[in-house]
C-alpha atoms as a PDB file:
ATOM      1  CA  UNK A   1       6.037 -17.634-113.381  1.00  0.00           C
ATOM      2  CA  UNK A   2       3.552 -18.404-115.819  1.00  0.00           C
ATOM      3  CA  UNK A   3       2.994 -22.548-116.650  1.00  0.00           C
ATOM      4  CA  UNK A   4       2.445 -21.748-120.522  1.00  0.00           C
ATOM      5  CA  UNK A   5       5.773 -19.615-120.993  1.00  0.00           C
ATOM      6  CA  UNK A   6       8.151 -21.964-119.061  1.00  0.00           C
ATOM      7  CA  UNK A   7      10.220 -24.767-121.087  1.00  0.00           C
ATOM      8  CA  UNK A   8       9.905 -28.308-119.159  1.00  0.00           C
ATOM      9  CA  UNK A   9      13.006 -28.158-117.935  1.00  0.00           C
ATOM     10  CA  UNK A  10      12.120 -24.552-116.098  1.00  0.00           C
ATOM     11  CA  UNK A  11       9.037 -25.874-114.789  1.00  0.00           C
ATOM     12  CA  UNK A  12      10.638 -28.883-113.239  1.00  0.00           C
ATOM     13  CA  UNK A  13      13.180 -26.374-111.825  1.00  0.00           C
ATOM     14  CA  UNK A  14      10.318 -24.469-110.518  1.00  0.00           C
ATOM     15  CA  UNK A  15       8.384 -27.332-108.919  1.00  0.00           C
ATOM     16  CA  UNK A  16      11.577 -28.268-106.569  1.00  0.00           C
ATOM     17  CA  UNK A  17      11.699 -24.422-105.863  1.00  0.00           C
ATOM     18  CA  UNK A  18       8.314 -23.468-104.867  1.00  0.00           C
ATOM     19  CA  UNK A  19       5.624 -26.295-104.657  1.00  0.00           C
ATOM     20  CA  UNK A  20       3.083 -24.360-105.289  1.00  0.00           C
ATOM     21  CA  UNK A  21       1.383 -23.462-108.248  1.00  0.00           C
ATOM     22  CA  UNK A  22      -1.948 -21.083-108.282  1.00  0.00           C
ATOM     23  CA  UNK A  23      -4.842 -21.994-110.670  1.00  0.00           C
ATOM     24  CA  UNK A  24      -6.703 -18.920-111.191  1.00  0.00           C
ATOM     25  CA  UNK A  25     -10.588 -19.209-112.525  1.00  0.00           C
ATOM     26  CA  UNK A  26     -13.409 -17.187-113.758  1.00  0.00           C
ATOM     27  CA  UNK A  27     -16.035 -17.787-116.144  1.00  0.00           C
ATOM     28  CA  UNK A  28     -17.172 -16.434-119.658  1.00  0.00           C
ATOM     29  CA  UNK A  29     -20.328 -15.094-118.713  1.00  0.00           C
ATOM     30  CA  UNK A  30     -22.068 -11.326-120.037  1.00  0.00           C
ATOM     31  CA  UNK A  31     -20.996  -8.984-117.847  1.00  0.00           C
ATOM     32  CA  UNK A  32     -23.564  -5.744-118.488  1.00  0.00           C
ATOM     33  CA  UNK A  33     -22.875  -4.114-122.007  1.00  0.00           C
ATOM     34  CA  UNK A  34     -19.533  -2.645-121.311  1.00  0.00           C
ATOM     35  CA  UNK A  35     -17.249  -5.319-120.559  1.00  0.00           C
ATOM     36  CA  UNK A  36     -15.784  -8.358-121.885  1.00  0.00           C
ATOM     37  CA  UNK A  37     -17.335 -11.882-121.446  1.00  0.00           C
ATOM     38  CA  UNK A  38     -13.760 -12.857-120.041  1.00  0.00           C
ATOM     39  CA  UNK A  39     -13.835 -10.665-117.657  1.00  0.00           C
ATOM     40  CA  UNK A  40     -13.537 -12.563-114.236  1.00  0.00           C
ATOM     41  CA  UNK A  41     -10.749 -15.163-115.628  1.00  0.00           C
ATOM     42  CA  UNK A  42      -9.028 -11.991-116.910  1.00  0.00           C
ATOM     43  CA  UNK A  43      -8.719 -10.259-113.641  1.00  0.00           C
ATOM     44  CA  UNK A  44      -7.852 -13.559-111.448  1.00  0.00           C
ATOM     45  CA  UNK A  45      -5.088 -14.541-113.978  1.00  0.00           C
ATOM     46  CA  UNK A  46      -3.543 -10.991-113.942  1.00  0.00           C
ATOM     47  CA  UNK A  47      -3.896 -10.741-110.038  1.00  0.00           C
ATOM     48  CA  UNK A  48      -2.078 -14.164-109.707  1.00  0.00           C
ATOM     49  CA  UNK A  49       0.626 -13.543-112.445  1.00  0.00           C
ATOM     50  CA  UNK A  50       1.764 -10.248-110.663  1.00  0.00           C
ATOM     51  CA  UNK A  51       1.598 -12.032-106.836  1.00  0.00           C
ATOM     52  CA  UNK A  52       3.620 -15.196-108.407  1.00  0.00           C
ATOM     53  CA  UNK A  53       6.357 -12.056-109.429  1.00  0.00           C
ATOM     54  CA  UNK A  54       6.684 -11.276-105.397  1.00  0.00           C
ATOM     55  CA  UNK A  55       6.051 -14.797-103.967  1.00  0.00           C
ATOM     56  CA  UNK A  56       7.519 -17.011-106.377  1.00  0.00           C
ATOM     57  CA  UNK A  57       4.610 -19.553-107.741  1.00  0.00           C
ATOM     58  CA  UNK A  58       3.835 -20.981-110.718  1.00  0.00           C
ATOM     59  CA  UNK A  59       0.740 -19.765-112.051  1.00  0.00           C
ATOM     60  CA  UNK A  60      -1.673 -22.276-114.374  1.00  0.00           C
ATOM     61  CA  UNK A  61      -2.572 -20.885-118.045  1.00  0.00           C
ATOM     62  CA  UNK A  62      -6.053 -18.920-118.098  1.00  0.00           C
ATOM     63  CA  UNK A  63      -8.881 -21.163-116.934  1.00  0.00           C
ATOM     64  CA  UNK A  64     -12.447 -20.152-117.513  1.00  0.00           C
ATOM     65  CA  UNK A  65     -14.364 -22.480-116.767  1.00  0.00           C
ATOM     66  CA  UNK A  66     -16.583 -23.082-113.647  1.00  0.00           C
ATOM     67  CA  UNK A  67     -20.217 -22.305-112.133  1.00  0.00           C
ATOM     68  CA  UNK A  68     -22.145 -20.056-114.438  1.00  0.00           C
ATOM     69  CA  UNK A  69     -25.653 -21.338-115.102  1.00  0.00           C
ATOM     70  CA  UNK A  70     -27.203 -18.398-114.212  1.00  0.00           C
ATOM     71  CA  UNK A  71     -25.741 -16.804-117.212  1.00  0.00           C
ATOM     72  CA  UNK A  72     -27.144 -19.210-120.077  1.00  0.00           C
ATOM     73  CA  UNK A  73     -30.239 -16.937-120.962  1.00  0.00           C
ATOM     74  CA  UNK A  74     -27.212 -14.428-122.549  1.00  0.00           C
ATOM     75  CA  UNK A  75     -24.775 -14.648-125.022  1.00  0.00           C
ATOM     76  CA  UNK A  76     -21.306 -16.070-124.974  1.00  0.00           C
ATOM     77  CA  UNK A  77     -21.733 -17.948-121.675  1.00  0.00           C
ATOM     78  CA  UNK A  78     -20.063 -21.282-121.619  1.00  0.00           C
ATOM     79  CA  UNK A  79     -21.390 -23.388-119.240  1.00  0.00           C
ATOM     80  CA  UNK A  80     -20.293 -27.468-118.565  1.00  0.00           C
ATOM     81  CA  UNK A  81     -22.690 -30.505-117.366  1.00  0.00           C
ATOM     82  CA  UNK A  82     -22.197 -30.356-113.784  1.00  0.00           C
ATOM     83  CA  UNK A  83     -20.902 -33.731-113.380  1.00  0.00           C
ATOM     84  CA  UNK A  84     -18.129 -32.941-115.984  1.00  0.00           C
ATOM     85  CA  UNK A  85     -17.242 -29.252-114.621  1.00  0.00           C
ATOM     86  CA  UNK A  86     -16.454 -31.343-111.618  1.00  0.00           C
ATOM     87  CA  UNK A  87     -14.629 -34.202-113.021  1.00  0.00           C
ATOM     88  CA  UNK A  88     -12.870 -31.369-115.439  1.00  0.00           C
ATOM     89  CA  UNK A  89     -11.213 -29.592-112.007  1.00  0.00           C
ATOM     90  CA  UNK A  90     -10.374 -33.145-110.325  1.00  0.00           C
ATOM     91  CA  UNK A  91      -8.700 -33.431-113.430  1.00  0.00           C
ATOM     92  CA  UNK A  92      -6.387 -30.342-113.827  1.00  0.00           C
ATOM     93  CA  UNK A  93      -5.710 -30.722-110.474  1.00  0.00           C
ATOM     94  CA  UNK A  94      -4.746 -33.683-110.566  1.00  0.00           C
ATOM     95  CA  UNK A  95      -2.270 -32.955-113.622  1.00  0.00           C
ATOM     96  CA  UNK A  96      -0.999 -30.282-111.407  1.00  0.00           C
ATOM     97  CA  UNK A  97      -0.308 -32.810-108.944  1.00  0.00           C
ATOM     98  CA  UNK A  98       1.351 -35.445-110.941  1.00  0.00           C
ATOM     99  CA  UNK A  99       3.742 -32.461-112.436  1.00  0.00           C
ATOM    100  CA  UNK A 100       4.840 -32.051-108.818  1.00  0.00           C
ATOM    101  CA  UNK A 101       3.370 -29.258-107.194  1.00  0.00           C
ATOM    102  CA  UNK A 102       2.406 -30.503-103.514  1.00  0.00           C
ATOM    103  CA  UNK A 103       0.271 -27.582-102.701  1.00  0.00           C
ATOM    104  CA  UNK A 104      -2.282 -25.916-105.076  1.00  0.00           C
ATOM    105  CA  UNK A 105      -3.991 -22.455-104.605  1.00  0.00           C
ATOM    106  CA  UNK A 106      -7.319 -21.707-106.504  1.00  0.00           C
ATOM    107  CA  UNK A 107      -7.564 -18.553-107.065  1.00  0.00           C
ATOM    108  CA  UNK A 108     -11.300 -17.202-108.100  1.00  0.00           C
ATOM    109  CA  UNK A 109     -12.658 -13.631-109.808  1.00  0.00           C
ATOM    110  CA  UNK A 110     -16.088 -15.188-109.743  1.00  0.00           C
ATOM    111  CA  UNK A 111     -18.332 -14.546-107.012  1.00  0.00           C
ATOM    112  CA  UNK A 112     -20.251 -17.481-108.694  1.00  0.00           C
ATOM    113  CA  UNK A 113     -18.361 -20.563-108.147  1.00  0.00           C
ATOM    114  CA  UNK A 114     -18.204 -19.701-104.011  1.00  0.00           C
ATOM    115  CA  UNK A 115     -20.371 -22.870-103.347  1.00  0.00           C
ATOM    116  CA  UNK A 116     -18.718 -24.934-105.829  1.00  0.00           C
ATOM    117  CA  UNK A 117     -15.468 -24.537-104.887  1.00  0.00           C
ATOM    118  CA  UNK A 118     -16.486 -25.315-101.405  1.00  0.00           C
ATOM    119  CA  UNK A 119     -17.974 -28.666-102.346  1.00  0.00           C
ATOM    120  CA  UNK A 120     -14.866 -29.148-104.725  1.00  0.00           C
ATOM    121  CA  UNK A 121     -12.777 -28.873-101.187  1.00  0.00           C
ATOM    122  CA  UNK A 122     -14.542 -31.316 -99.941  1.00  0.00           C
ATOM    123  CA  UNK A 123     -14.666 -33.697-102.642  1.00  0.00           C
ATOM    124  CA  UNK A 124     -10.668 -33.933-101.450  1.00  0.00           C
ATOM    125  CA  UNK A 125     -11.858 -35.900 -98.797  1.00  0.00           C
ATOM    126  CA  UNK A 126     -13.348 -38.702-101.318  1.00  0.00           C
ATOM    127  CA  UNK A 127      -9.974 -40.169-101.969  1.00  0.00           C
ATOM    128  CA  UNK A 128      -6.031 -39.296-100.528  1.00  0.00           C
ATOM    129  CA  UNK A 129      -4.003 -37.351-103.204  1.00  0.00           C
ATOM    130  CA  UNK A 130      -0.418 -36.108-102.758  1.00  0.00           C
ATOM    131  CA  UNK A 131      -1.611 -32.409-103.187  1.00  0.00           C
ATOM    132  CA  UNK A 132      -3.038 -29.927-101.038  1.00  0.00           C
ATOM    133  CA  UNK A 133      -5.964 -27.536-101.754  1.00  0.00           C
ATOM    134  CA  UNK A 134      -6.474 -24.426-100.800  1.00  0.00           C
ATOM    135  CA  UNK A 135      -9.286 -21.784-102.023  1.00  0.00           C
ATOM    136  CA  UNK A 136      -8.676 -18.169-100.455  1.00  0.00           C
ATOM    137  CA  UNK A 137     -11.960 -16.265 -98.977  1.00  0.00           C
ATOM    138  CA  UNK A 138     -11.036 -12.695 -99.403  1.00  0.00           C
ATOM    139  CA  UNK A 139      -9.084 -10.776-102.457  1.00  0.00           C
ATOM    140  CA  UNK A 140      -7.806  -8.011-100.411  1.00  0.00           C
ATOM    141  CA  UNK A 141      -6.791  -7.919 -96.789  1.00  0.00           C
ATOM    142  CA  UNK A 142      -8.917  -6.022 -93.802  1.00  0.00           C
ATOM    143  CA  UNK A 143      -6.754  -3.142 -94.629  1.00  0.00           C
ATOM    144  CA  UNK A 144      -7.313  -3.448 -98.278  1.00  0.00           C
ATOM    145  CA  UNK A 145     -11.036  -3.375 -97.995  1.00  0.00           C
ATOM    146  CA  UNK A 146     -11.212  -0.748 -95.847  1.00  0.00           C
ATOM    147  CA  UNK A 147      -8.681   1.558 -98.663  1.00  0.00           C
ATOM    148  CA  UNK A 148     -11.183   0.883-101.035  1.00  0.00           C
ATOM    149  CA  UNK A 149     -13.952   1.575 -98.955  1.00  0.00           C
ATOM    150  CA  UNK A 150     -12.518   5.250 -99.310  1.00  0.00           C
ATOM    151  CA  UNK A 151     -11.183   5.252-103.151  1.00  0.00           C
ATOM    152  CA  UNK A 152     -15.284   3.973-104.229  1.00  0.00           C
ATOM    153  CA  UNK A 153     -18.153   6.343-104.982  1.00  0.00           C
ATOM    154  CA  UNK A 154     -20.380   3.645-104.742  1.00  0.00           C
ATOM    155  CA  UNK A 155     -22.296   1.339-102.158  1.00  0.00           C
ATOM    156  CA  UNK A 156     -23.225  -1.537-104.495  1.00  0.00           C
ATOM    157  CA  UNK A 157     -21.877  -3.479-106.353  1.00  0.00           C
ATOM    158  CA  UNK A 158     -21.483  -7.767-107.514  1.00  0.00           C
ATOM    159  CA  UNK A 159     -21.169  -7.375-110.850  1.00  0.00           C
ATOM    160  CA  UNK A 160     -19.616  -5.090-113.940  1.00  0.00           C
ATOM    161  CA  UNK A 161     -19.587  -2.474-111.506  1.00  0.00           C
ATOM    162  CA  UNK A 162     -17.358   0.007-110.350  1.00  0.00           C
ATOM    163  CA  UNK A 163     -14.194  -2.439-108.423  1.00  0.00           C
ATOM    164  CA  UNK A 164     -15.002  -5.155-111.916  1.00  0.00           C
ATOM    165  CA  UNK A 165     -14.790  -2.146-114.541  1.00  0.00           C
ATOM    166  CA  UNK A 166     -11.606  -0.284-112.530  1.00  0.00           C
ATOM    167  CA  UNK A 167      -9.966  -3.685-112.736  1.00  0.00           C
ATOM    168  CA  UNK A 168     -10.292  -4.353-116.451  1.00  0.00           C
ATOM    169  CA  UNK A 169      -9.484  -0.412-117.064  1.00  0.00           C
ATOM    170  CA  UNK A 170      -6.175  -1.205-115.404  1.00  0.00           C
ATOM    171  CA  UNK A 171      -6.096  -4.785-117.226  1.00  0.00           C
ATOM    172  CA  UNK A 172      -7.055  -4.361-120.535  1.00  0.00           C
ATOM    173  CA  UNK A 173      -8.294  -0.770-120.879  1.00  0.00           C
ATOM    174  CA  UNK A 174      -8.809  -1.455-124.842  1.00  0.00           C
ATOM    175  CA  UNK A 175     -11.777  -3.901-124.289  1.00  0.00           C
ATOM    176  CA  UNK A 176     -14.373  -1.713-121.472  1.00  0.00           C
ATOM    177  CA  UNK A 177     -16.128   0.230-123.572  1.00  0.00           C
ATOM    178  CA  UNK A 178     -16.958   3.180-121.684  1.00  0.00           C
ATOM    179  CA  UNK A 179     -19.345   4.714-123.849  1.00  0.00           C
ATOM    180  CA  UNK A 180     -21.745   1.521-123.315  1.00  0.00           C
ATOM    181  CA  UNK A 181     -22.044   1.906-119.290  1.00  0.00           C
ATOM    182  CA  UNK A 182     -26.277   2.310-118.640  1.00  0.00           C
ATOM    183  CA  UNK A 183     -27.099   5.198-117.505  1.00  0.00           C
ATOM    184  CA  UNK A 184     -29.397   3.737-114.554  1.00  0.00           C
ATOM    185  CA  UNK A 185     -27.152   1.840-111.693  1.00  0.00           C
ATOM    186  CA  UNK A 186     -28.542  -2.015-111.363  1.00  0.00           C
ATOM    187  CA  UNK A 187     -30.165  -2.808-108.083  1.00  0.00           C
ATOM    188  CA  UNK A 188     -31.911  -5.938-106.885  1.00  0.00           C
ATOM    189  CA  UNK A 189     -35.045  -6.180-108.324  1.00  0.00           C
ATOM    190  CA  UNK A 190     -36.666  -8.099-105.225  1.00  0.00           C
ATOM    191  CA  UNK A 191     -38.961 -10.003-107.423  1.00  0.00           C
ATOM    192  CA  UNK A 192     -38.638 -13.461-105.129  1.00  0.00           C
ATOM    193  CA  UNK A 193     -39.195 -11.139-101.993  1.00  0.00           C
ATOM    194  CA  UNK A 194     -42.667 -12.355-100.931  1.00  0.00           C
ATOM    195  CA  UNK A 195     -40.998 -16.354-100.846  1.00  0.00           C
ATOM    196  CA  UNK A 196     -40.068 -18.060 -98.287  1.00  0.00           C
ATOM    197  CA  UNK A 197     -36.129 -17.527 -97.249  1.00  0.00           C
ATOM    198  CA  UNK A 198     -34.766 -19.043 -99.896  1.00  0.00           C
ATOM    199  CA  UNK A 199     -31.711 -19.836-102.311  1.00  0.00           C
ATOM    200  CA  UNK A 200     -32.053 -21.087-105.623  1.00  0.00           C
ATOM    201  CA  UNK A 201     -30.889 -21.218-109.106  1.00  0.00           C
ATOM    202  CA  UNK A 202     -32.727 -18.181-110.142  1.00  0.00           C
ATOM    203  CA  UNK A 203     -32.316 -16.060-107.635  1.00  0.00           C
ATOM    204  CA  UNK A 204     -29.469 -13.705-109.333  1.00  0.00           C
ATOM    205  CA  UNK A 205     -31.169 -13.778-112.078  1.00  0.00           C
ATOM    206  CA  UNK A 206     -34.449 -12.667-110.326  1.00  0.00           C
ATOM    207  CA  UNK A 207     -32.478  -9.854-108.993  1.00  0.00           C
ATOM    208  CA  UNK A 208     -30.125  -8.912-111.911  1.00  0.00           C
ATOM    209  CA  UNK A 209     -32.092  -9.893-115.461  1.00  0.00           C
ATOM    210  CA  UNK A 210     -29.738  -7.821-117.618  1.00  0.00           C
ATOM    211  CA  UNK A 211     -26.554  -9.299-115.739  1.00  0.00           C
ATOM    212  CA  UNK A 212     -25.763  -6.042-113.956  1.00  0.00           C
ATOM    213  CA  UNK A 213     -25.460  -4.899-110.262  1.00  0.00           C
ATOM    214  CA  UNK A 214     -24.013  -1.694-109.384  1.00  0.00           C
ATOM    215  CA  UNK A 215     -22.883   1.511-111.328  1.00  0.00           C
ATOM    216  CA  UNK A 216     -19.910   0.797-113.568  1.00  0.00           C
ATOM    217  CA  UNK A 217     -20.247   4.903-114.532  1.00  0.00           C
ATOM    218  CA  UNK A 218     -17.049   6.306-111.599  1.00  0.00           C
ATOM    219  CA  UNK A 219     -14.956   3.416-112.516  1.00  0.00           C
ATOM    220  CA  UNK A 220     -11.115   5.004-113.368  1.00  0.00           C
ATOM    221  CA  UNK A 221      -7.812   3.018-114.492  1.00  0.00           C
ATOM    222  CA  UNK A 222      -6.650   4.181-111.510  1.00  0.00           C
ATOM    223  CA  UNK A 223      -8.786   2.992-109.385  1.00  0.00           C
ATOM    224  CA  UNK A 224      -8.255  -0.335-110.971  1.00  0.00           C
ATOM    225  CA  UNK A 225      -4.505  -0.148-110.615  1.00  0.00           C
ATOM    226  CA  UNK A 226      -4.911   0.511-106.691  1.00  0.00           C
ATOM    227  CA  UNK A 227      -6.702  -2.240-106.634  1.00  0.00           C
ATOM    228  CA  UNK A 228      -4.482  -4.949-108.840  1.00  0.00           C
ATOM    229  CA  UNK A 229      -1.745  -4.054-106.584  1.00  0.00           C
ATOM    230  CA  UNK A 230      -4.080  -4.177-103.435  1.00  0.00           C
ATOM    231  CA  UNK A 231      -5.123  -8.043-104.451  1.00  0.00           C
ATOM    232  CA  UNK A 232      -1.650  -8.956-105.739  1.00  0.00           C
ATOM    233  CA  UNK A 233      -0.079  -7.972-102.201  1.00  0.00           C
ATOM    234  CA  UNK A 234      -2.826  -9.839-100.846  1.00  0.00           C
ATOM    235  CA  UNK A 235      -2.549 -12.962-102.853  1.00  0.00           C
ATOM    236  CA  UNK A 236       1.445 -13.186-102.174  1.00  0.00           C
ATOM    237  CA  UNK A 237       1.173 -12.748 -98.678  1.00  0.00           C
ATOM    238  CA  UNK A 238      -1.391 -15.909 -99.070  1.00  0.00           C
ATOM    239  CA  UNK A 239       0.997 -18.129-100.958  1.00  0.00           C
ATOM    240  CA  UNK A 240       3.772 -17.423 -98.426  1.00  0.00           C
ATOM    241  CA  UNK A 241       1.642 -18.661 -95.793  1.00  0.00           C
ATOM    242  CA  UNK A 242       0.530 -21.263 -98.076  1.00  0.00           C
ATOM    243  CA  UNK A 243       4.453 -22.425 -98.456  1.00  0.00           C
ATOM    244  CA  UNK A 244       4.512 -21.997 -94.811  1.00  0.00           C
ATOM    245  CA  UNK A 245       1.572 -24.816 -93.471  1.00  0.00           C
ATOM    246  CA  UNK A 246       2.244 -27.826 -92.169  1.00  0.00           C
ATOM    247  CA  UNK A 247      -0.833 -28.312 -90.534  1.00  0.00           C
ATOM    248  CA  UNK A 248      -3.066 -29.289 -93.965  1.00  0.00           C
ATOM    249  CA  UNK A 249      -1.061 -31.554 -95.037  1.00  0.00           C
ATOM    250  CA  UNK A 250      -0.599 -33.202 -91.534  1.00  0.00           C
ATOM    251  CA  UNK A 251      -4.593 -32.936 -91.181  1.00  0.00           C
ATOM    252  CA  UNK A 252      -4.859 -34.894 -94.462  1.00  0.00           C
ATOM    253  CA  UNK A 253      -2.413 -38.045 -93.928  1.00  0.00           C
ATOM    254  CA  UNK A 254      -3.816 -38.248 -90.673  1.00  0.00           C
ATOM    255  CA  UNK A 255      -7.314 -38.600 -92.372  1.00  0.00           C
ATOM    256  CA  UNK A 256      -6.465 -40.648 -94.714  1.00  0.00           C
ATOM    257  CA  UNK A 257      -4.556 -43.042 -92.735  1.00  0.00           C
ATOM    258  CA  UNK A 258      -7.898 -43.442 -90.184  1.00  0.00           C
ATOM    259  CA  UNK A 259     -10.372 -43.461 -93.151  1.00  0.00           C
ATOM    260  CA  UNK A 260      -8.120 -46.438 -94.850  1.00  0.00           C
ATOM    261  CA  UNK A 261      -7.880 -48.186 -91.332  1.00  0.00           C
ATOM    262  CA  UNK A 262     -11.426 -48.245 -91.254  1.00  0.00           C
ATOM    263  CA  UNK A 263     -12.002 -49.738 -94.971  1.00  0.00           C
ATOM    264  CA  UNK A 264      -9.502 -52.503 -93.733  1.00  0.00           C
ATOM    265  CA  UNK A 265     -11.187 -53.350 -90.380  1.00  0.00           C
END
């Protein structure tokens, strides 16, 4: 079910019958010259609308914002003030919560906002809210991975490469534009190599300064279709679980309770 295309009286129907709803997030950000700047909130929406059709959820309207400052050199990336890309999240979540939905899945396309949504997690900790959060590690299952691992004539990839372009092909085949794909595949570029070990900022861009890793040229609709229904399965399998756990929610009241005896002592 998607949020947008349910009347208020559905959605409050749908609260009391699943609980969950899934906010799925990407970014606009360039992604080579071939596909569309949408890409990653494209793909994570369309995953979690087709899982929420075999595990009944309630999936939140396309979100696309979220960590992309790497990105801000090109065109069409939106980027917010960090402060307010975090108070922007604590908000919608906590809209979804105050609709109803006791458990809430983000779902994310972007390889980019890894860190932040970990920090995000733990920013639950701040202050007791009657919503759970959880933030999936994986878009396809062991078996998955390995599948595609057979279907993929290429070793690298991160970005508008071959899984990203197969996706969209299977997505919206009407915005990759084929005829765009560089010729030469995008590897890292190394140029922080003689540093210390280090993680910054600039490192993807110091690796990738055209916003390009991989070879986009043997990506195939069907390839991407494989895949959708690959990370859909996946992502289904997750929310039953999801609709399943106790033990969060226990984990949480119990954490609250000791962190508010502790303010009272």
């Amino acid at each position: 079910m998607q949020w947008e295309q349910l009347t208020a009286t559905d959605l409050a129907e749908a609260v009391r019958h699943t609980r969950v709803s899934v906010l799925a997030i990407g970014v606009l950000e360039k992604h080579s010259e071939h596909l569309p700047l949408g890409t990653d909130y494209l793909v994570a929406h369309a995953i979690a609308c087709r899982a929420a059709e075999l595990e009944p959820a309630v999936v939140f309207p396309p979100f696309y914002f979220g960590q992309i400052y790497e990105a801000r050199c090109f065109p069409g990336a939106v980027t917010l003030k960090p402060t307010l890309l975090l108070d922007v999240f604590q908000g919608v979540l906590d809209e979804i919560g105050r609709n109803g939905f006791k458990k809430i899945i983000i779902y994310s396309a972007h390889g980019g906002n890894t860190h932040f949504l970990r920090f995000l997690s733990q920013s639950a900790l701040w202050q007791e809210r009657p919503y759970s959060l959880y933030i999936p590690e994986r878009m396809l299952s062991p078996e998955g991975e390995e599948e595609w691992k057979k279907m993929r004539d290429t070793e690298l990839g991160g970005h508008a490469c071959e899984w990203e372009t197969s996706m969209v092909l299977a997505i919206h085949p009407e915005l990759v534009k084929m005829d765009r794909i560089p010729e030469q595949p995008a590897s890292p570029l190394n140029r922080m190599r003689d540093l210390p070990p280090t993680h910054t900022g600039i490192s993807w861009y110091s690796d990738y300064p055209d916003h390009y890793a991989g070879d986009a040229r043997p990506a195939t609709r069907e390839k991407g279709q494989t895949l959708l229904r690959f990370a859909s399965d996946y992502l289904a399998q997750y929310i039953a679980a999801v609709k399943a756990d106790r033990m969060v929610p226990t984990l949480m009241a119990e954490f609250s309770r000791r962190a508010e005896e502790i303010d009272e002592a």
